[in-house]
C-alpha atoms as a PDB file:
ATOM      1  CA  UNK A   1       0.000   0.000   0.000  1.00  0.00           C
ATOM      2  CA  UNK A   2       1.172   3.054  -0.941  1.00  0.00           C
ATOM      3  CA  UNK A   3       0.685   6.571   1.281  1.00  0.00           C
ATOM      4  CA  UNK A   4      -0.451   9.873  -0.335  1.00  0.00           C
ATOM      5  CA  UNK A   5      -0.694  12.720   1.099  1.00  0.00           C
ATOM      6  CA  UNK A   6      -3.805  14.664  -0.056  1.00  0.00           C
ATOM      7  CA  UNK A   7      -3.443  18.603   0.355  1.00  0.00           C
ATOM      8  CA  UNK A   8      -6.760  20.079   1.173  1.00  0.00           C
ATOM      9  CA  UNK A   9      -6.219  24.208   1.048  1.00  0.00           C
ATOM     10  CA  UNK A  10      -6.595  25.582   4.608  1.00  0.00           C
ATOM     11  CA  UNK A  11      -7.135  22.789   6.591  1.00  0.00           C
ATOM     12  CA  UNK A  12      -3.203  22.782   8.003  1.00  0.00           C
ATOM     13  CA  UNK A  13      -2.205  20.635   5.238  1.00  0.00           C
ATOM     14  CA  UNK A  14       0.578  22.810   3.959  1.00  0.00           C
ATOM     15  CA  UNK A  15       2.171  22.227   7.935  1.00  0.00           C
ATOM     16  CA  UNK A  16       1.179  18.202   7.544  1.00  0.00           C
ATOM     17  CA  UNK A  17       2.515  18.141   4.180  1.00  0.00           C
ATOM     18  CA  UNK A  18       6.047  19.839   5.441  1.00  0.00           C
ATOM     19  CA  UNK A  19       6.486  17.800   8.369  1.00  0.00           C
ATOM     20  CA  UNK A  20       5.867  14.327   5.983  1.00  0.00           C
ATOM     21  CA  UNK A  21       8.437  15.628   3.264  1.00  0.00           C
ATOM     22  CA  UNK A  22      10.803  13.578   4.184  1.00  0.00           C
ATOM     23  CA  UNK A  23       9.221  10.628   5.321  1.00  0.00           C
ATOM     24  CA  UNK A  24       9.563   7.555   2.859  1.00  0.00           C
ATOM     25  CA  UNK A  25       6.450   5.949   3.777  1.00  0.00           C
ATOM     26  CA  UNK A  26       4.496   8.624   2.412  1.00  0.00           C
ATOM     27  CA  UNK A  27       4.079   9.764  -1.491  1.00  0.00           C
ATOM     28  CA  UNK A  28       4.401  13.589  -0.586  1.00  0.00           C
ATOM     29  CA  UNK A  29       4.300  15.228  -4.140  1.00  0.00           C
ATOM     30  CA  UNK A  30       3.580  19.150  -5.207  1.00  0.00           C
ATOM     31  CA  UNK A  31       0.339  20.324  -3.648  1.00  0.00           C
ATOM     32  CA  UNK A  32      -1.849  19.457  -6.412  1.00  0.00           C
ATOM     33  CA  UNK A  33      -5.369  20.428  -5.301  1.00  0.00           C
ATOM     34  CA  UNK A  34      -7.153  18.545  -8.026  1.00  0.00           C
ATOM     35  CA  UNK A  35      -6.013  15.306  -6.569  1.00  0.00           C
ATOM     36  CA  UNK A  36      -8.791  13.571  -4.772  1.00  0.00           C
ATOM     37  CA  UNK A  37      -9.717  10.640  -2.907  1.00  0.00           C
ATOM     38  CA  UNK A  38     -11.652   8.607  -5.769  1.00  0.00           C
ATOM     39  CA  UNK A  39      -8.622   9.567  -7.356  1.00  0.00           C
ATOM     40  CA  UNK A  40      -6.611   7.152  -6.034  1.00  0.00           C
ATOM     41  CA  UNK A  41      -5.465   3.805  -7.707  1.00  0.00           C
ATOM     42  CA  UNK A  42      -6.352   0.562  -5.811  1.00  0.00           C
ATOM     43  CA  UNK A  43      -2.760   0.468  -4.161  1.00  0.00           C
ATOM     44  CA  UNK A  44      -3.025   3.828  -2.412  1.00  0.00           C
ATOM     45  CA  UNK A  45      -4.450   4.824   0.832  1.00  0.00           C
ATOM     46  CA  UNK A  46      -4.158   8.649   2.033  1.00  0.00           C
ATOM     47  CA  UNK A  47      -3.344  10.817   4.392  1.00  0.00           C
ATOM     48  CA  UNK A  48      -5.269  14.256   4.964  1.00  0.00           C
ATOM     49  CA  UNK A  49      -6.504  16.631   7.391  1.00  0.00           C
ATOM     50  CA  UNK A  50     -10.127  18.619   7.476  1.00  0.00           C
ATOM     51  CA  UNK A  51     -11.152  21.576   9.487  1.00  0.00           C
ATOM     52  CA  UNK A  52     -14.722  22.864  10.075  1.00  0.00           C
ATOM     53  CA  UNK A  53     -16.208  24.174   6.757  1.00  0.00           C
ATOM     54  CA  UNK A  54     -17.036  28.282   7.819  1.00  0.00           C
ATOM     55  CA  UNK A  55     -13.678  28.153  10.082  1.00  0.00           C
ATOM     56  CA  UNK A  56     -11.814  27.264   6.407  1.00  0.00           C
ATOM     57  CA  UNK A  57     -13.800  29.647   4.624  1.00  0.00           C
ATOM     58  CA  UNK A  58     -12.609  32.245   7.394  1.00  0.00           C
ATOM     59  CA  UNK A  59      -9.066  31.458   6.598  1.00  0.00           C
ATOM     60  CA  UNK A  60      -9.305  31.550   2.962  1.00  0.00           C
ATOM     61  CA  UNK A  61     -11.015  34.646   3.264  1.00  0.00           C
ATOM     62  CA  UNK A  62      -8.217  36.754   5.862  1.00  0.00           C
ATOM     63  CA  UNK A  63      -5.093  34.973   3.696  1.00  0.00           C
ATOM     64  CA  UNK A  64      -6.741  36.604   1.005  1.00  0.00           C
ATOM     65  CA  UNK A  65      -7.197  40.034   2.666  1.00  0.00           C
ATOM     66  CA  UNK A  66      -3.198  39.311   3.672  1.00  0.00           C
ATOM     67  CA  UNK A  67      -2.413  38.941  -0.025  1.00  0.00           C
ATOM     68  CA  UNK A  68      -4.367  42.242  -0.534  1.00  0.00           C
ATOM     69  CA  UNK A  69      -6.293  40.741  -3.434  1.00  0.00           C
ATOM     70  CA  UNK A  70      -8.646  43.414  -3.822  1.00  0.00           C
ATOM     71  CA  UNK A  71     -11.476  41.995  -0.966  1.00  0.00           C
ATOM     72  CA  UNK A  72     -12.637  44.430   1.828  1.00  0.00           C
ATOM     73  CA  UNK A  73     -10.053  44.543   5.080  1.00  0.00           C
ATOM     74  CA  UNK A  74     -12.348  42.511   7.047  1.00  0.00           C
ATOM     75  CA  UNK A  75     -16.086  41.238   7.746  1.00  0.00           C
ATOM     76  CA  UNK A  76     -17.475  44.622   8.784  1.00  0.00           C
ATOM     77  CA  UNK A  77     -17.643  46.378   5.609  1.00  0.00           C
ATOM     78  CA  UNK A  78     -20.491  43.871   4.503  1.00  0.00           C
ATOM     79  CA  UNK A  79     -24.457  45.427   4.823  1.00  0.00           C
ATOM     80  CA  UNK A  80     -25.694  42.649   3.224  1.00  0.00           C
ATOM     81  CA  UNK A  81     -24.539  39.270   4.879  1.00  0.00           C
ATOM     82  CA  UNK A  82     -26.580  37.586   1.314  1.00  0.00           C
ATOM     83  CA  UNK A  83     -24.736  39.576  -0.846  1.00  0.00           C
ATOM     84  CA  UNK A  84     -21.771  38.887   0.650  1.00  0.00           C
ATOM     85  CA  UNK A  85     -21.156  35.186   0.852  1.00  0.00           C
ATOM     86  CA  UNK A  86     -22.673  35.264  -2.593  1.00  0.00           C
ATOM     87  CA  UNK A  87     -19.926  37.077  -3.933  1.00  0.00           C
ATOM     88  CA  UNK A  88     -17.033  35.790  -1.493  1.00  0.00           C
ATOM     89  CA  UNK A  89     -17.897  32.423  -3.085  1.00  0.00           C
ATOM     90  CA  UNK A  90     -17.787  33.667  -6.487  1.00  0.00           C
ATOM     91  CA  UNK A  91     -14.417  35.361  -6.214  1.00  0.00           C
ATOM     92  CA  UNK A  92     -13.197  32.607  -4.485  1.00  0.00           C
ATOM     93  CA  UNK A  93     -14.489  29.741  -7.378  1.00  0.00           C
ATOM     94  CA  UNK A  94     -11.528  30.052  -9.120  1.00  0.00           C
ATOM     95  CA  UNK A  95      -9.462  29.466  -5.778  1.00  0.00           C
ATOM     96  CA  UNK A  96      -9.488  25.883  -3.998  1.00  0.00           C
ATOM     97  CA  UNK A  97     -10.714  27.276  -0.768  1.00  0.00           C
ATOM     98  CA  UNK A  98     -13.917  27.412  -0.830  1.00  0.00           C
ATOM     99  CA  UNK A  99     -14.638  24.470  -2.542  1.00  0.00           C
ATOM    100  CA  UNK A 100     -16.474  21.954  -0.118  1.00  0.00           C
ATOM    101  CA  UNK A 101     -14.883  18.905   1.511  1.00  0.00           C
ATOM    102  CA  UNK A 102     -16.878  16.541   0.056  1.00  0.00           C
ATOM    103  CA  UNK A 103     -14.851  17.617  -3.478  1.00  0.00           C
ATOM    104  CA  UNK A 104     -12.102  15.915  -2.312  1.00  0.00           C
ATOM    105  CA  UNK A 105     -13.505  13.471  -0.095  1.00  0.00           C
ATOM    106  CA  UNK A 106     -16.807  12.213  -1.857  1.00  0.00           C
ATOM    107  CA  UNK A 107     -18.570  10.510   0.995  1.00  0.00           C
ATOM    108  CA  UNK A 108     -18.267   8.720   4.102  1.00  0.00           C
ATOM    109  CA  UNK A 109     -17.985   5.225   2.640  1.00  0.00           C
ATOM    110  CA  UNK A 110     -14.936   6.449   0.533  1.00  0.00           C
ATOM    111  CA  UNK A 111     -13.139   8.664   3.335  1.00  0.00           C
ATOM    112  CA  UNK A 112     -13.366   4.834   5.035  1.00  0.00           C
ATOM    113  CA  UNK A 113     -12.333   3.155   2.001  1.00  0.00           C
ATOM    114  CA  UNK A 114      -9.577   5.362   1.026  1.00  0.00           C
ATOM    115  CA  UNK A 115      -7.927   7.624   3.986  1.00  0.00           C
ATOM    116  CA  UNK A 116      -5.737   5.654   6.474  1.00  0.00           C
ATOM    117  CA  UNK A 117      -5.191   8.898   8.389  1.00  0.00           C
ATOM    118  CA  UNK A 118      -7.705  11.435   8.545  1.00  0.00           C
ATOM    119  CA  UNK A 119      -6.604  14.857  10.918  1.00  0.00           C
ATOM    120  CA  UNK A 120      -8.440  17.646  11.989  1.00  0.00           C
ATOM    121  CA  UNK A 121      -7.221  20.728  12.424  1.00  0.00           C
ATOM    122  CA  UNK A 122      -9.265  21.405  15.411  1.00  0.00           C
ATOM    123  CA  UNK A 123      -7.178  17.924  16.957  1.00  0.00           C
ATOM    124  CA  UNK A 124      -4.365  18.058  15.024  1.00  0.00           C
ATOM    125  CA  UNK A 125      -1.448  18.001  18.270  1.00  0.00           C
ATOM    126  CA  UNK A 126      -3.370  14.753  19.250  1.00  0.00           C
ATOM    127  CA  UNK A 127      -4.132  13.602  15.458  1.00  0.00           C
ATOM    128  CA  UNK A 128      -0.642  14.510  14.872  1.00  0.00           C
ATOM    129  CA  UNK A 129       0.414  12.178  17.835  1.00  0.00           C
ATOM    130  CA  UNK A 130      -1.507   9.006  16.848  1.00  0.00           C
ATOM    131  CA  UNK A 131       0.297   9.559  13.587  1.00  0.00           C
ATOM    132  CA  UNK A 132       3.537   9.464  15.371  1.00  0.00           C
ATOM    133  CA  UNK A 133       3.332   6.524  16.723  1.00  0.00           C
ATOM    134  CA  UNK A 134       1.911   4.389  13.707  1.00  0.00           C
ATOM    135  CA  UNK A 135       4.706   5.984  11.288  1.00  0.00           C
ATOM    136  CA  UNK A 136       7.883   7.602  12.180  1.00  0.00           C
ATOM    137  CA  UNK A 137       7.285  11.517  11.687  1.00  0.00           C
ATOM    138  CA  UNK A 138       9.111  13.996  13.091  1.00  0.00           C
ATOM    139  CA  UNK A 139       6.901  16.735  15.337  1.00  0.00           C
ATOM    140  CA  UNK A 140       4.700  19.323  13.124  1.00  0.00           C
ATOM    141  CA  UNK A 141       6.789  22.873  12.747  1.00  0.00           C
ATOM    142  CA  UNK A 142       5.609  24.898  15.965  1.00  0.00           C
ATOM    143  CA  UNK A 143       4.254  27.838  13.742  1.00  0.00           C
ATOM    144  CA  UNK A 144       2.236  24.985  11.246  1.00  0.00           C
ATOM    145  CA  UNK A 145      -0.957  27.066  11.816  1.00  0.00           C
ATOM    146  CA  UNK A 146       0.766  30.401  10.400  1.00  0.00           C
ATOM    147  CA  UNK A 147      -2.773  31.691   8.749  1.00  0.00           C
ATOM    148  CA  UNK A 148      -4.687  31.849  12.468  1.00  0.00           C
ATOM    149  CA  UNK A 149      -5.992  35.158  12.907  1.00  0.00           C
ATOM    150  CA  UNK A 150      -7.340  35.591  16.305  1.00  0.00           C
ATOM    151  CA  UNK A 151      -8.600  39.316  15.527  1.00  0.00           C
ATOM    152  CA  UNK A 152     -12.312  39.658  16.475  1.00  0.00           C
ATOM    153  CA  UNK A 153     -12.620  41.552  13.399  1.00  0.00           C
ATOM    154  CA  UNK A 154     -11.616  38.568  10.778  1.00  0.00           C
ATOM    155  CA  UNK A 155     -15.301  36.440  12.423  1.00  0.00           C
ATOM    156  CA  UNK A 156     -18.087  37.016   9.895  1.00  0.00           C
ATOM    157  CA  UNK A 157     -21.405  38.648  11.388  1.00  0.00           C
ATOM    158  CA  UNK A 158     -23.748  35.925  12.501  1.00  0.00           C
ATOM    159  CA  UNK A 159     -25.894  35.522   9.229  1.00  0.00           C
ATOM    160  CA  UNK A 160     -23.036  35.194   7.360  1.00  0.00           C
ATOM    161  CA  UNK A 161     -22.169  31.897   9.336  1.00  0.00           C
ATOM    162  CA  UNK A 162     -25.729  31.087   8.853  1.00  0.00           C
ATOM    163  CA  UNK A 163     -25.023  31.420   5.298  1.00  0.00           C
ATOM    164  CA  UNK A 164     -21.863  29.592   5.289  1.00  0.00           C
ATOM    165  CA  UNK A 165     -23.281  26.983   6.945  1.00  0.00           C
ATOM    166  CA  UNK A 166     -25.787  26.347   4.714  1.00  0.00           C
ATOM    167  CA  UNK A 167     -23.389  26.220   2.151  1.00  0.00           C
ATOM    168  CA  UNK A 168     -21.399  24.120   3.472  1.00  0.00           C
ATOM    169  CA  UNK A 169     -24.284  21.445   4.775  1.00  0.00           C
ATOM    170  CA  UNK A 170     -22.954  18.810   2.725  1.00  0.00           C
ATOM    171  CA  UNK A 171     -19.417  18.995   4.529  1.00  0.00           C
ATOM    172  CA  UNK A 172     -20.670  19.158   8.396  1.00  0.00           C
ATOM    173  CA  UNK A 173     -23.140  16.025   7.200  1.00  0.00           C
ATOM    174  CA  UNK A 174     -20.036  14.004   5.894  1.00  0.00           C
ATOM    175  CA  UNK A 175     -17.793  15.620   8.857  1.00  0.00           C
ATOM    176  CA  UNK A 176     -20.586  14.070  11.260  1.00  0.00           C
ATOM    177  CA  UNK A 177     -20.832  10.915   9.168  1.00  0.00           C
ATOM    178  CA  UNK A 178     -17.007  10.440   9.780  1.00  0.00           C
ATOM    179  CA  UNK A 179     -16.626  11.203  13.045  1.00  0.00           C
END
């Protein structure tokens, strides 16, 4: 069986995918974000980490906003919380971000089928340590989650998440699915 790592954009993958780089186990290739689990041939299992759907969205959004790519400073500007996701998700279409889990990961019975390690970002110190101990990888870089912001201002007003949420529905049914 052969180990992939599967890069899923803003779920700490890019921290996973530096701390396996060296690890012969594991298939560790460019980050090629059309890669997905169905993907896979027969012989291949992967390895991949999720985070919760809005949270990821969040991220995309502020690294975005840190890449000054033309998008508003923060969630405040927005009137319309409609409007907004609307066109954040539009923008973002031609980005990876936004771009639900269940793109990469179809459904529960293939995220069984196909993932031999599946992190979270929300667990990923005790995800990370599990993985440790099966396969010999050294300790994720101390700064892996470089893209946190923990600025009040980068949290979306509350009918935005409602929004998001909704969005996302398909992801939080598979993340519950695969819990």
């Amino acid at each position: 069986m052969r180990l992939r790592h599967l890069h899923i954009p803003k779920t700490g993958g890019s921290a996973v995918r530096w701390a396996l780089r060296n690890v012969s186990a594991i298939e560790v290739e460019p980050i090629d974000h059309s890669l997905r689990l169905c993907d896979l041939a027969d012989d291949e299992m992967a390895i991949t980490a999720v985070r919760d759907p809005v949270a990821r969205f969040c991220s995309a959004y502020d690294a975005e906003v840190r890449r000054d790519r033309g998008l508003a400073s923060r969630w405040h500007w927005v009137d319309d919380a409609a409007r907004e996701v609307a066109d954040l998700i539009e923008r973002y279409m031609v980005w990876m971000a936004p771009y639900p889990l269940v793109y990469w990961l179809h459904d529960a019975e293939t995220v069984e089928r196909k993932c031999a390690y599946l992190l979270h970002t929300e667990t990923l110190d005790d995800d990370w340590r599990r993985l440790r101990a099966d396969l010999d990888v050294p300790a994720l870089p101390k700064d892996g989650h470089r893209n946190r912001s923990d600025d009040p201002r980068s949290v979306p007003k509350p009918e935005t998440v409602a929004l998001l949420h909704d969005f996302y529905r398909e992801d939080y049914e598979l993340l519950e699915a695969i819990a």
